[in-house]
C-alpha atoms as a PDB file:
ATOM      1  CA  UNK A   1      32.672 165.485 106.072  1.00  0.00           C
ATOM      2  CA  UNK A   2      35.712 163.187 104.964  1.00  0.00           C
ATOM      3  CA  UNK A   3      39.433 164.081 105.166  1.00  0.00           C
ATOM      4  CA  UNK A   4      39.463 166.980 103.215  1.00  0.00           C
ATOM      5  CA  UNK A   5      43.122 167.129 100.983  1.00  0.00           C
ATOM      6  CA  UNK A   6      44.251 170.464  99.124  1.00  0.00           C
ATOM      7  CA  UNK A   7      47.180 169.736  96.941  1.00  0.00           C
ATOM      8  CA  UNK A   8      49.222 172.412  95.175  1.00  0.00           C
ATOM      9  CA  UNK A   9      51.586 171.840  92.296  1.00  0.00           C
ATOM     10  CA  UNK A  10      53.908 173.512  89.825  1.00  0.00           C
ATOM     11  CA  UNK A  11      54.230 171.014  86.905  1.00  0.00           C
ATOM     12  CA  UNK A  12      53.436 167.266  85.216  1.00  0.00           C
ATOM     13  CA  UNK A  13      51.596 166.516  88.023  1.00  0.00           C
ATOM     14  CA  UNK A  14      52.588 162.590  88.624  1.00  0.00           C
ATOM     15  CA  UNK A  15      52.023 162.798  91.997  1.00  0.00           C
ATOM     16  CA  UNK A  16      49.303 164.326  92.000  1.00  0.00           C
ATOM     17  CA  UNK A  17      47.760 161.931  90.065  1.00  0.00           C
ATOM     18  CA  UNK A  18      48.751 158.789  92.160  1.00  0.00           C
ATOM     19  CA  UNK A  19      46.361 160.650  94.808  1.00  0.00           C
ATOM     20  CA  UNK A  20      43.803 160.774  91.815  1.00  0.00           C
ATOM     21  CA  UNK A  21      44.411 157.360  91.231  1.00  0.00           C
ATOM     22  CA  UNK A  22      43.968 156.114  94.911  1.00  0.00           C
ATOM     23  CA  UNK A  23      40.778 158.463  95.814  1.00  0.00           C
ATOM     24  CA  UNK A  24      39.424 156.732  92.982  1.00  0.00           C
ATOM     25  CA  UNK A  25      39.976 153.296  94.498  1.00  0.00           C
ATOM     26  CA  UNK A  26      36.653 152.369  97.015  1.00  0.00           C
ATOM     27  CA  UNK A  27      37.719 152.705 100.560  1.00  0.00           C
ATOM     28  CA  UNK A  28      40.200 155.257  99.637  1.00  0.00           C
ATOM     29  CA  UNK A  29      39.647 157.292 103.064  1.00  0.00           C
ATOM     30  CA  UNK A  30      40.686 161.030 101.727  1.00  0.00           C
ATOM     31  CA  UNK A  31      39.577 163.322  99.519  1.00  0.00           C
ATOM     32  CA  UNK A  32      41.269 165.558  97.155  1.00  0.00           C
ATOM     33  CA  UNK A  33      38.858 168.851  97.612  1.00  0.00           C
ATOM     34  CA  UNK A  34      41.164 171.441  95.505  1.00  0.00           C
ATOM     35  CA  UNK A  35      44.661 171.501  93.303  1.00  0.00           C
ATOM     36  CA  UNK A  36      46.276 174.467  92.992  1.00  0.00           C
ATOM     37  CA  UNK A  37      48.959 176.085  90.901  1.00  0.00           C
ATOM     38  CA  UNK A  38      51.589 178.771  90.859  1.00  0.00           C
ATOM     39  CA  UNK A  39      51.524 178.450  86.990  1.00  0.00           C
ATOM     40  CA  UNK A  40      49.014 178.724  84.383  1.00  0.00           C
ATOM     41  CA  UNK A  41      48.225 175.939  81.884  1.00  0.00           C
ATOM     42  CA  UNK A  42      50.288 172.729  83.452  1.00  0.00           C
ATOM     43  CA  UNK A  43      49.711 169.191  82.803  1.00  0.00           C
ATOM     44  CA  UNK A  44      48.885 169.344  86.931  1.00  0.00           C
ATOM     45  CA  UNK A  45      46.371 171.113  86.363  1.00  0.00           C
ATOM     46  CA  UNK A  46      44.807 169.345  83.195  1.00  0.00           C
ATOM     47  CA  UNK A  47      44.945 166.213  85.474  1.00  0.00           C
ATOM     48  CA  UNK A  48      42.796 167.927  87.956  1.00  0.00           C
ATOM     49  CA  UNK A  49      40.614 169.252  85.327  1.00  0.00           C
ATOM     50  CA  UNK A  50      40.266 165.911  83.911  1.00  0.00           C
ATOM     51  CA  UNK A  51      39.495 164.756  87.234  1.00  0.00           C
ATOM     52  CA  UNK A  52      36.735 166.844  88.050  1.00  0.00           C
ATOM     53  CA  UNK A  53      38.649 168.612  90.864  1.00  0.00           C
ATOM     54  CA  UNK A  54      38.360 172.218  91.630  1.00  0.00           C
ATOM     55  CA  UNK A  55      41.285 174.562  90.640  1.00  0.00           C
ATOM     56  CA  UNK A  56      42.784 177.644  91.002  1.00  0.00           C
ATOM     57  CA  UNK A  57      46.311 179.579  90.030  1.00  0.00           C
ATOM     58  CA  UNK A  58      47.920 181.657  92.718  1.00  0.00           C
ATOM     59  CA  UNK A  59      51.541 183.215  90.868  1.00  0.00           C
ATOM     60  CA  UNK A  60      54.327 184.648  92.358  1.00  0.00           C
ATOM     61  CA  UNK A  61      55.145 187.795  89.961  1.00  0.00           C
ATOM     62  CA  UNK A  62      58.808 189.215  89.445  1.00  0.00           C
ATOM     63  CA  UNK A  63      59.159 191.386  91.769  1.00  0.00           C
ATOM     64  CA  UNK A  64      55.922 191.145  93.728  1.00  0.00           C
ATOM     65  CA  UNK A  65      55.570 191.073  97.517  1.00  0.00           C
ATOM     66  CA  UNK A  66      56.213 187.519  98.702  1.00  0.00           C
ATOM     67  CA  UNK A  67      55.264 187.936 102.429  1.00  0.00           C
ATOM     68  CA  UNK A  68      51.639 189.285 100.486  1.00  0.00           C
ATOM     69  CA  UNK A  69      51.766 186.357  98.732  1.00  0.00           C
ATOM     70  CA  UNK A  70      51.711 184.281 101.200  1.00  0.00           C
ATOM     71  CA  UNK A  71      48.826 185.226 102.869  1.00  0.00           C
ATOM     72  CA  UNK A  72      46.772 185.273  99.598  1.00  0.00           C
ATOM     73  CA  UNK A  73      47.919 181.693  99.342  1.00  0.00           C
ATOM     74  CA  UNK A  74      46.921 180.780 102.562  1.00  0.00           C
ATOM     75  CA  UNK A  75      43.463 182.132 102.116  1.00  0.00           C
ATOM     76  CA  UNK A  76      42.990 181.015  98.876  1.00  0.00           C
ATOM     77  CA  UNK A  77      43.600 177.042 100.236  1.00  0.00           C
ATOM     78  CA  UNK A  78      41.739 178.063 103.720  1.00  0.00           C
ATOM     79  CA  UNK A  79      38.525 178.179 101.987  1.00  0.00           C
ATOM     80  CA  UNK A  80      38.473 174.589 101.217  1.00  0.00           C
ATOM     81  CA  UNK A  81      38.206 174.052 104.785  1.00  0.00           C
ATOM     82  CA  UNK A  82      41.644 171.184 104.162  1.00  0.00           C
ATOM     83  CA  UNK A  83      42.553 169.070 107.100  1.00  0.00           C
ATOM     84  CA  UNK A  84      45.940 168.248 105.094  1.00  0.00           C
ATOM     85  CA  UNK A  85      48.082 170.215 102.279  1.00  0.00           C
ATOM     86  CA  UNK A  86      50.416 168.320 100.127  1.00  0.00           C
ATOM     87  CA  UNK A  87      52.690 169.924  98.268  1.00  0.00           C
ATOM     88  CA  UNK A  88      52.938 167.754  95.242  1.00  0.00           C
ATOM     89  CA  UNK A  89      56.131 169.342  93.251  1.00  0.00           C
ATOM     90  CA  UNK A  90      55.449 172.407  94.203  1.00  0.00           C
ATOM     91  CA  UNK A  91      58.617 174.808  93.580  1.00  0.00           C
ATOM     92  CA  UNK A  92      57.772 177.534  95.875  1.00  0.00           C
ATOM     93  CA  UNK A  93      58.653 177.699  99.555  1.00  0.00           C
ATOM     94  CA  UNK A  94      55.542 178.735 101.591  1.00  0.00           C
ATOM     95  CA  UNK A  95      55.749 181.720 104.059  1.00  0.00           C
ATOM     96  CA  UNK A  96      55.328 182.238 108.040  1.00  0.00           C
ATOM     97  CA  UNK A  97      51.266 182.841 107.812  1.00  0.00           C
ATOM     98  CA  UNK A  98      50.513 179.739 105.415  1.00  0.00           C
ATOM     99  CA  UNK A  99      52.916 177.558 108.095  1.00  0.00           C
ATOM    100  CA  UNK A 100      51.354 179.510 111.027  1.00  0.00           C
ATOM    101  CA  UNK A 101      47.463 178.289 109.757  1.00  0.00           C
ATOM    102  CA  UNK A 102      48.431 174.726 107.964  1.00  0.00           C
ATOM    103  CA  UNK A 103      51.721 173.609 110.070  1.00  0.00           C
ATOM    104  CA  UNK A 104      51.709 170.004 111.223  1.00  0.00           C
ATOM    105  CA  UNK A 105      49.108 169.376 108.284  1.00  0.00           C
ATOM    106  CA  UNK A 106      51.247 170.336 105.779  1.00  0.00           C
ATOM    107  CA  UNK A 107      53.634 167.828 104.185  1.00  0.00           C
ATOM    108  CA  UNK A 108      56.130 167.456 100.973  1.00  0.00           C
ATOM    109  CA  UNK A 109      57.958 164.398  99.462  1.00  0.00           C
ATOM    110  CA  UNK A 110      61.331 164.722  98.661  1.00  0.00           C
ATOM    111  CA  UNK A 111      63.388 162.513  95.847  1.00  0.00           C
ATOM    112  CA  UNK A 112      66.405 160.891  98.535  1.00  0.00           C
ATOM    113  CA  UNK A 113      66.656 159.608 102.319  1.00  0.00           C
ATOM    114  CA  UNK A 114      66.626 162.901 104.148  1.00  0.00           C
ATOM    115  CA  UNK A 115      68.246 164.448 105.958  1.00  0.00           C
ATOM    116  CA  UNK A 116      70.864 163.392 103.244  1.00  0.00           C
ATOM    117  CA  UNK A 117      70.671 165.274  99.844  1.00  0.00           C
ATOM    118  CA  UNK A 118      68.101 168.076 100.725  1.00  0.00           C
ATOM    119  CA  UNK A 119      67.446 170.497  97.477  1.00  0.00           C
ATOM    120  CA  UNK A 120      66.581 170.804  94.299  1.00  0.00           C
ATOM    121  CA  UNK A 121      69.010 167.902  93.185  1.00  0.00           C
ATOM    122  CA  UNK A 122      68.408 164.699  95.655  1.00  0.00           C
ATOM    123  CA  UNK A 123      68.725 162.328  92.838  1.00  0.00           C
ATOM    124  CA  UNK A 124      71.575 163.938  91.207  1.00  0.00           C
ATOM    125  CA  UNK A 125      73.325 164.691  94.644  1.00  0.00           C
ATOM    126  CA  UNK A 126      72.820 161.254  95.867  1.00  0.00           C
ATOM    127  CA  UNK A 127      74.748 159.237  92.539  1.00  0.00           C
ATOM    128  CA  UNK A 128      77.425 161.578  92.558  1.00  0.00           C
ATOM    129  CA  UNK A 129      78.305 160.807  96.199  1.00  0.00           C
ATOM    130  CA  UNK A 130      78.300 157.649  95.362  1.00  0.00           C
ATOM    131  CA  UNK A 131      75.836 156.075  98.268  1.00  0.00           C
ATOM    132  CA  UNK A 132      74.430 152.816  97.168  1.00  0.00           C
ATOM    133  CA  UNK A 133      71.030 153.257  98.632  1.00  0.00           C
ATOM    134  CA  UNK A 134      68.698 156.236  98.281  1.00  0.00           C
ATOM    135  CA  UNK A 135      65.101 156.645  98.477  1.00  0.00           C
ATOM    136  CA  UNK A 136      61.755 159.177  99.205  1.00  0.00           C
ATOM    137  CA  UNK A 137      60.761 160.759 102.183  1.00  0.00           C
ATOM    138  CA  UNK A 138      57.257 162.139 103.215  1.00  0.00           C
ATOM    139  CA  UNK A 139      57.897 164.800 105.658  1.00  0.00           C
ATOM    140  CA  UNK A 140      55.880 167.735 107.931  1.00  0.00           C
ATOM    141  CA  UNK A 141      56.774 170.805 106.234  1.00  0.00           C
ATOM    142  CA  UNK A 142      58.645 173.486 108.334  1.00  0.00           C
ATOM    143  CA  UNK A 143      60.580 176.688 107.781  1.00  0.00           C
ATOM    144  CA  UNK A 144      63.698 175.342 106.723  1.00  0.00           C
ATOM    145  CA  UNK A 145      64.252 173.476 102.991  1.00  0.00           C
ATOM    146  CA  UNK A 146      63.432 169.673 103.602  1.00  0.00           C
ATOM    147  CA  UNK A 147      63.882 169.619 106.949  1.00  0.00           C
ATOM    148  CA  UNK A 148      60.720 168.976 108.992  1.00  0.00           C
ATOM    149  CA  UNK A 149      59.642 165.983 111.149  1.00  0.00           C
ATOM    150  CA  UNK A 150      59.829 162.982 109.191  1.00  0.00           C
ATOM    151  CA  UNK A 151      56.704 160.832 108.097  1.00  0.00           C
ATOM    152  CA  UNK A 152      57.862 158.075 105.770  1.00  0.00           C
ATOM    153  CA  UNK A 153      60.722 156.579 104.490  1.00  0.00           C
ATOM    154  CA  UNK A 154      60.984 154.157 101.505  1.00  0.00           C
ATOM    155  CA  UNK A 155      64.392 152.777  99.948  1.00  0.00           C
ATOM    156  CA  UNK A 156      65.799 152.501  96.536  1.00  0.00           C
ATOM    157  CA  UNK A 157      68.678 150.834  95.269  1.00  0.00           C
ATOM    158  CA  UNK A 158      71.444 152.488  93.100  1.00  0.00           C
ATOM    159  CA  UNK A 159      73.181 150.637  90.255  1.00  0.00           C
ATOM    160  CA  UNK A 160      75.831 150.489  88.685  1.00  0.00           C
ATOM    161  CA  UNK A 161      74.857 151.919  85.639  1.00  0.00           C
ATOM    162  CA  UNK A 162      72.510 154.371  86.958  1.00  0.00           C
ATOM    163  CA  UNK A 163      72.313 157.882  85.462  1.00  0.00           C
ATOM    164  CA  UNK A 164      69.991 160.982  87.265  1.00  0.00           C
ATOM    165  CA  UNK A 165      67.445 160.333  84.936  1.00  0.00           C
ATOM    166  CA  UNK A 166      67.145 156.600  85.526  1.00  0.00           C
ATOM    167  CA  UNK A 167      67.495 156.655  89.086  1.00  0.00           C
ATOM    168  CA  UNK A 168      65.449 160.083  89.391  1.00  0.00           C
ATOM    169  CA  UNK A 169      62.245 157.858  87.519  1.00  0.00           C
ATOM    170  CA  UNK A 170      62.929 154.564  89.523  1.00  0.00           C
ATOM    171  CA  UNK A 171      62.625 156.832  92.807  1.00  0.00           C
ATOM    172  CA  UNK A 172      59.517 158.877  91.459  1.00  0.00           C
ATOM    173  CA  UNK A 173      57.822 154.912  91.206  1.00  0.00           C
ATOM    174  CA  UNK A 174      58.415 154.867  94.968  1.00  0.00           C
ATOM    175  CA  UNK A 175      57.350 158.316  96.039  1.00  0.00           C
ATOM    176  CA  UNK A 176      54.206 158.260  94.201  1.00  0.00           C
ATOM    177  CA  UNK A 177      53.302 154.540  96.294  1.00  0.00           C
ATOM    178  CA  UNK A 178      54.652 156.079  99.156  1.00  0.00           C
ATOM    179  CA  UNK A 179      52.679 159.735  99.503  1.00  0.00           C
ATOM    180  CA  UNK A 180      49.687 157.792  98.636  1.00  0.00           C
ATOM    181  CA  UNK A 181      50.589 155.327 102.052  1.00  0.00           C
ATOM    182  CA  UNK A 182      51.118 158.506 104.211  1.00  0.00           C
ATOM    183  CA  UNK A 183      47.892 160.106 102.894  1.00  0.00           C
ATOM    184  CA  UNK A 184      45.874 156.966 103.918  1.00  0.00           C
ATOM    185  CA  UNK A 185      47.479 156.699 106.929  1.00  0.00           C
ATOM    186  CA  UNK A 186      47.116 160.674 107.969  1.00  0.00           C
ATOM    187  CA  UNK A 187      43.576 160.552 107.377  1.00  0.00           C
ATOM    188  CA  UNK A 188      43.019 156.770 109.276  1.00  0.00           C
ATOM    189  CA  UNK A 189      45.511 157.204 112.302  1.00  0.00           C
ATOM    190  CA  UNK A 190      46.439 160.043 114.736  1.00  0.00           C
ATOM    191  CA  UNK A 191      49.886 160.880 114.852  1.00  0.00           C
ATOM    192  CA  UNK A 192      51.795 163.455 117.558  1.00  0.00           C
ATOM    193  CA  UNK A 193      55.332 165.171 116.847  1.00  0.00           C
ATOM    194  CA  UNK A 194      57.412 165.076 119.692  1.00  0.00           C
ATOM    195  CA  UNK A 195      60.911 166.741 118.700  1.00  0.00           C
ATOM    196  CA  UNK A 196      61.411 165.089 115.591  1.00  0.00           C
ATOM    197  CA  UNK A 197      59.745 162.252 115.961  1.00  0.00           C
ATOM    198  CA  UNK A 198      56.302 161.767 114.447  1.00  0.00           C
ATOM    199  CA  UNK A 199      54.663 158.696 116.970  1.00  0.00           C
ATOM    200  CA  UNK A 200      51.254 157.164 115.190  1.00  0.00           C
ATOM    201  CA  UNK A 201      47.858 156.343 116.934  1.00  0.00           C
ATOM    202  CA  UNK A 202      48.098 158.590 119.579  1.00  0.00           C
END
């Protein structure tokens, strides 16, 4: 059995589809064993579907239990036996039980250099502050919002003439590479946390 990847997203799916992309690559050393979805009928989803990949839909209904959900989630990913979860644009925050059975296999990208610009809004965040460097980060996901032990870091430039949109795609070019690097690397090399420091081949 190979390194078995679950990915869950909530929308276009690019991301998803640079792991696509690289597991069909030979030597590519993971594989993508289920996508899943908090929404019905996404372009993620047709990418998976186009892929061959399993899929399923677990929503979170107005109004409906979210500790309940959860757990649901949790099971529903737990059958495909993953040794890694990537949340690939996925707009939910996951609960205590899915981070008490997948935590420290688990991991998110996130559009700036964290812990700078956290949220919804690193791109946007990050021009109006004016920095002149931002970037992607590939980190363990934990019970805060983008704060876990950091994986990966990669660096983009801002310019001058930089809006969201055109900085927000120019940084997408570098996550997608990037989650794709950690991926390989996650299923190739051990890795320990101590603190918050994530130490390879160990």
């Amino acid at each position: 059995m190979g390194f078995r990847v679950v990915v869950l997203v909530s929308g276009s799916g690019t991301l998803l589809q640079s792991l696509i992309d690289a597991q069909a690559t030979p030597g590519f050393a993971a594989e993508i064993v289920a996508v899943g979805a908090d929404r019905d009928n996404i372009a993620g989803l047709q990418r998976a579907e186009q892929a061959g990949l399993p899929t399923f839909v677990h929503r979170l209904r107005k109004g409906a239990d979210r500790d309940v959900w959860d757990v649901a989630l949790r099971d529903q990913v737990a059958a495909y036996q993953p040794d890694l979860v990537v949340l690939a644009g996925f707009m939910k925050l996951v609960g205590p039980a899915f981070l008490e059975r997948f935590g420290g296999r688990l991991i998110n990208s996130h559009p700036a250099l964290l812990p700078s610009f956290p949220g919804m809004h690193g791109a946007r965040d990050a021009l109006e502050y004016g920095v002149r460097v931002t970037g992607a980060t590939v980190f363990l996901v934990d019970d805060g919002v983008d704060s876990g032990a950091i994986l990966a870091q990669t660096a983009v430039a801002v310019a001058d003439d930089d809006t969201e949109e055109s900085l927000h795609e120019r940084i997408k070019v570098s996550e997608r590479k990037l989650l794709v690097e950690v991926v390989t690397r996650m299923a190739t090399t051990p890795w320990t946390v101590e603190g918050r420091r994530v130490r390879w081949g160990r």
